[in-house]
N, C-alpha and C. Protein backbone atom coordinates (compact mmCIF):
# COMPACT_ATOMS: atom_id res chain seq x y z
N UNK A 1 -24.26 45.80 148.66
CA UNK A 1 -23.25 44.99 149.30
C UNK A 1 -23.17 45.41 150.77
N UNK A 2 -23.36 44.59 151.34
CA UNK A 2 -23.20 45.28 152.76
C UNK A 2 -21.81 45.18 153.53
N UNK A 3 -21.80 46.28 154.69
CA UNK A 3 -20.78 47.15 154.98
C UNK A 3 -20.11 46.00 155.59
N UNK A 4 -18.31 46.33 155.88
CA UNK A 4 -17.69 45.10 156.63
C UNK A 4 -17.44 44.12 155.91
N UNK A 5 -17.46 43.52 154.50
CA UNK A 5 -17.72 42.40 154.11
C UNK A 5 -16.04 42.82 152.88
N UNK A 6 -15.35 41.47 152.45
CA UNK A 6 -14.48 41.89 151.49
C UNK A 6 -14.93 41.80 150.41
N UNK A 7 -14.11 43.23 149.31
CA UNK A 7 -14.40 43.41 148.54
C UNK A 7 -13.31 43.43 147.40
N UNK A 8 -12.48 41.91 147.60
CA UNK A 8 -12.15 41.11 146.51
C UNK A 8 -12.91 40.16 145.55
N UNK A 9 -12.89 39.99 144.52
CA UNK A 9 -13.23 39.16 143.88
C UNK A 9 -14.15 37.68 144.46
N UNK A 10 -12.99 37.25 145.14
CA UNK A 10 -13.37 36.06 145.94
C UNK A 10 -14.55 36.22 146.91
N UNK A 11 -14.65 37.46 147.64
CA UNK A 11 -14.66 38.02 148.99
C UNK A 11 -16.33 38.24 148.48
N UNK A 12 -16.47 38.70 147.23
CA UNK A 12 -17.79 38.91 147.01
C UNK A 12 -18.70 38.19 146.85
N UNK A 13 -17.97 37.12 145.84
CA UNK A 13 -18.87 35.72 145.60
C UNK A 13 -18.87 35.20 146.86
N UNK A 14 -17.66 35.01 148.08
CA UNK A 14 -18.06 34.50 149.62
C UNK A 14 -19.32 34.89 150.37
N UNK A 15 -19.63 36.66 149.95
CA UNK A 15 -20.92 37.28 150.51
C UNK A 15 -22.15 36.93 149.86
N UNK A 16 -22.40 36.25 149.14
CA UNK A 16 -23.77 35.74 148.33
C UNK A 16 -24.16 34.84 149.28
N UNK A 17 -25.56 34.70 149.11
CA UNK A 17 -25.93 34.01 150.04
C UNK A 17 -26.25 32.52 149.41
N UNK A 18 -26.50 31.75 149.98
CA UNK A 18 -26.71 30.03 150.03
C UNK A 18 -27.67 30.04 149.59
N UNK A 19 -27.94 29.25 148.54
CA UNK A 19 -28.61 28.46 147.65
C UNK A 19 -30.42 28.39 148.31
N UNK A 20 -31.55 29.29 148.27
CA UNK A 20 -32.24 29.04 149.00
C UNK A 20 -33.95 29.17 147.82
N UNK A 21 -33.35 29.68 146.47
CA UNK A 21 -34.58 29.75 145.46
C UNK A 21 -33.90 28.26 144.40
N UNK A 22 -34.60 28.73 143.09
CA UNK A 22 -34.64 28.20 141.97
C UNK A 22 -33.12 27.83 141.67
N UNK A 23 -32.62 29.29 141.31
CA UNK A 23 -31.03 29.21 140.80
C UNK A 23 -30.53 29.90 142.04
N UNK A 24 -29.13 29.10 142.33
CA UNK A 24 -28.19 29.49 143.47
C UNK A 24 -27.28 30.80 143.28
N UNK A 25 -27.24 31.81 144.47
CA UNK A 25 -27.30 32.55 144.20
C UNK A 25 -25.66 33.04 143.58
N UNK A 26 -24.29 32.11 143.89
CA UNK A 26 -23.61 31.47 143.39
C UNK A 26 -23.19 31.42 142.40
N UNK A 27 -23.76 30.04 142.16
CA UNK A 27 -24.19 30.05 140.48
C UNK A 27 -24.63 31.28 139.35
N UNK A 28 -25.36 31.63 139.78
CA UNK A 28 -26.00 33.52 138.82
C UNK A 28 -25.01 33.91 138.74
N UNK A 29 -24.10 34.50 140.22
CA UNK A 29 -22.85 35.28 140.11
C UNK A 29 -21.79 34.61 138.84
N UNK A 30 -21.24 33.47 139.14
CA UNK A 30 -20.15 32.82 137.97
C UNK A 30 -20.81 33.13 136.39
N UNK A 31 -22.18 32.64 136.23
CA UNK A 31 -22.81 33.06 134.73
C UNK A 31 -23.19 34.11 134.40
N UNK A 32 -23.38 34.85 135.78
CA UNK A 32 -23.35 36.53 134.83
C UNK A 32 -21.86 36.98 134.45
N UNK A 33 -21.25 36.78 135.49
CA UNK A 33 -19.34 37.17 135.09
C UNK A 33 -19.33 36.70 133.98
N UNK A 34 -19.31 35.39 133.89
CA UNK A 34 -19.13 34.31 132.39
C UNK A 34 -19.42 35.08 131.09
N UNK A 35 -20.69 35.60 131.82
CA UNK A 35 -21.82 36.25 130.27
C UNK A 35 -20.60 37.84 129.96
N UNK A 36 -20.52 38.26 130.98
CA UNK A 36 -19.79 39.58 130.26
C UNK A 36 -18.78 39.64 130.02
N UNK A 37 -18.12 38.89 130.35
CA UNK A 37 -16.59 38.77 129.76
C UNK A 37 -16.25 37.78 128.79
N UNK A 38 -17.69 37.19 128.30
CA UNK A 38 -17.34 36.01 127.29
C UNK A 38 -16.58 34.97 127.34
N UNK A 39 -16.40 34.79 129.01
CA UNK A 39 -15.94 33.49 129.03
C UNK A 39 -16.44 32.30 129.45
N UNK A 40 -15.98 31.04 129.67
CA UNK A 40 -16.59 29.82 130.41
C UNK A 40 -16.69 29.82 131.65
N UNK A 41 -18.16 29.62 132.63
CA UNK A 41 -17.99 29.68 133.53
C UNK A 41 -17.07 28.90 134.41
N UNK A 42 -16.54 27.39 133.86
CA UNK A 42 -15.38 27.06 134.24
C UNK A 42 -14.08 27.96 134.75
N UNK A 43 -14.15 28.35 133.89
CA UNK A 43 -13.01 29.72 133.49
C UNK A 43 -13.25 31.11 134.82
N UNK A 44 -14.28 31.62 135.21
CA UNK A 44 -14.76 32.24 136.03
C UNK A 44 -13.79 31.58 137.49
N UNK A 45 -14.93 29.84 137.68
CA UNK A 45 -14.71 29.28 138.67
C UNK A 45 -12.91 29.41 138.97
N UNK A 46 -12.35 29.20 138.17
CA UNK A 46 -10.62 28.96 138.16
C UNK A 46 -9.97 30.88 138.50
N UNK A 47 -10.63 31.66 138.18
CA UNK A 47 -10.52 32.58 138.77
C UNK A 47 -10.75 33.17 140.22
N UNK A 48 -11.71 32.30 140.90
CA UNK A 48 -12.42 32.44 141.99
C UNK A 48 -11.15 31.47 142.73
N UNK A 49 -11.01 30.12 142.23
CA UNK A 49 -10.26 29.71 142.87
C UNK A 49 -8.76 30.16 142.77
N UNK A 50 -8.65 31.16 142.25
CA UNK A 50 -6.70 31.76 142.06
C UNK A 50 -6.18 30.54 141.27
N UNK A 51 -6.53 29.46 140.32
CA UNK A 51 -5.61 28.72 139.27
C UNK A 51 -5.40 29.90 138.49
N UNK A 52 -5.99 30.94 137.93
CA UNK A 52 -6.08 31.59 136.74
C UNK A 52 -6.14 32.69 137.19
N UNK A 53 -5.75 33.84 136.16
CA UNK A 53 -6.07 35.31 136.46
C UNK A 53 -6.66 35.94 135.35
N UNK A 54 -8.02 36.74 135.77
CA UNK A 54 -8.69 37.20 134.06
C UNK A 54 -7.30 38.31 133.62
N UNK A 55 -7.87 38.40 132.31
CA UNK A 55 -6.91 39.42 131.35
C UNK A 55 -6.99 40.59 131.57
N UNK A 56 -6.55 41.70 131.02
CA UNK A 56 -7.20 43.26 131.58
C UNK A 56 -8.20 43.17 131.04
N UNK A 57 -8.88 43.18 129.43
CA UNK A 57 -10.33 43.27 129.26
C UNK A 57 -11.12 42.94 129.86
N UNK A 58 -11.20 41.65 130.52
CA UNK A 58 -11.89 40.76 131.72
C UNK A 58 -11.90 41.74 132.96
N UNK A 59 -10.84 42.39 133.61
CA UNK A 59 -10.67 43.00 134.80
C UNK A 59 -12.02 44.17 134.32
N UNK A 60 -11.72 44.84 133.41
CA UNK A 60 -12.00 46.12 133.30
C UNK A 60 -13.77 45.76 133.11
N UNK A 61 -14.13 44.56 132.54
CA UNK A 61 -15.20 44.50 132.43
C UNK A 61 -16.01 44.34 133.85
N UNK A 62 -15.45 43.06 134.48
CA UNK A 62 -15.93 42.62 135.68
C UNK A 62 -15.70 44.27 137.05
N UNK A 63 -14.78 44.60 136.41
CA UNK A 63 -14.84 46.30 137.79
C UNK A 63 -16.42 46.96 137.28
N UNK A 64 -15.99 47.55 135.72
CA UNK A 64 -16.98 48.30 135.73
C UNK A 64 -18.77 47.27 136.13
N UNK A 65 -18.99 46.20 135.94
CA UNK A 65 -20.54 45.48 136.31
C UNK A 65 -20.09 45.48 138.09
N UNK A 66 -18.94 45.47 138.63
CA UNK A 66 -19.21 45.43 140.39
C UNK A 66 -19.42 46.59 140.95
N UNK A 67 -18.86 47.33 139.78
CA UNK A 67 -18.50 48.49 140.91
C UNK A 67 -17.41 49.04 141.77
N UNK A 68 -16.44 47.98 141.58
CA UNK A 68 -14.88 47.90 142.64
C UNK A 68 -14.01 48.28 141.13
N UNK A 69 -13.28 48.66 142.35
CA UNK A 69 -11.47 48.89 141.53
C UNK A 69 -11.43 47.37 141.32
N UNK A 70 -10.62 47.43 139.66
CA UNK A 70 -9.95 46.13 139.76
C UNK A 70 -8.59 45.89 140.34
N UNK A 71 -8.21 46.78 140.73
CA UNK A 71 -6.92 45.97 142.21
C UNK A 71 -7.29 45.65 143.12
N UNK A 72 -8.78 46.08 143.17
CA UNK A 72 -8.73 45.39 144.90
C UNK A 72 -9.40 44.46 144.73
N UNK A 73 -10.55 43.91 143.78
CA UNK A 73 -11.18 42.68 143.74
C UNK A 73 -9.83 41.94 143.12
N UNK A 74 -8.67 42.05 142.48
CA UNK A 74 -7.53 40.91 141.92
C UNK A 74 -6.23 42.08 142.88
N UNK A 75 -6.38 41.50 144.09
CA UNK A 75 -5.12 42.37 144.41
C UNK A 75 -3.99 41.35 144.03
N UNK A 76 -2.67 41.87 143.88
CA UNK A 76 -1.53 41.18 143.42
C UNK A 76 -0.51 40.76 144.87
N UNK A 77 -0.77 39.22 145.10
CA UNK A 77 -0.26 38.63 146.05
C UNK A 77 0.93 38.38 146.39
């Protein structure tokens, strides 16, 4: 992840880069989240957009595959 960049939730999927192979790079991000927390990537997307907030199992999963605290990728607004 490179330096300077936010490292919220949102902030990370913002740092992926634009769509430039096969699968967007985007896209991967929402279906790998999807894949480990067993949810719909719909469900992901609505997280990204703040309709929704994952559960703690969800938090705890998605920290430990980023690497971030989960307060600071879901800080409380």
């Amino acid at each position: 992840m490179a330096s300077g960049c936010q490292r919220d939730f949102r902030g990370i999927y913002d740092s992926l880069p634009e769509r430039k192979v096969v699968k967007a790079p985007k896209s991967a991000f929402v279906d790998r989240i999807a894949a480990i927390t067993m949810k719909h990537p719909n469900t992901v997307r609505c997280w990204l957009s703040g309709t929704q907030k994952p559960d703690a199992l969800s938090r705890a999963m998605i920290e430990k595959e980023l690497g971030v605290p989960a307060p600071e990728l879901f800080p409380e607004d």
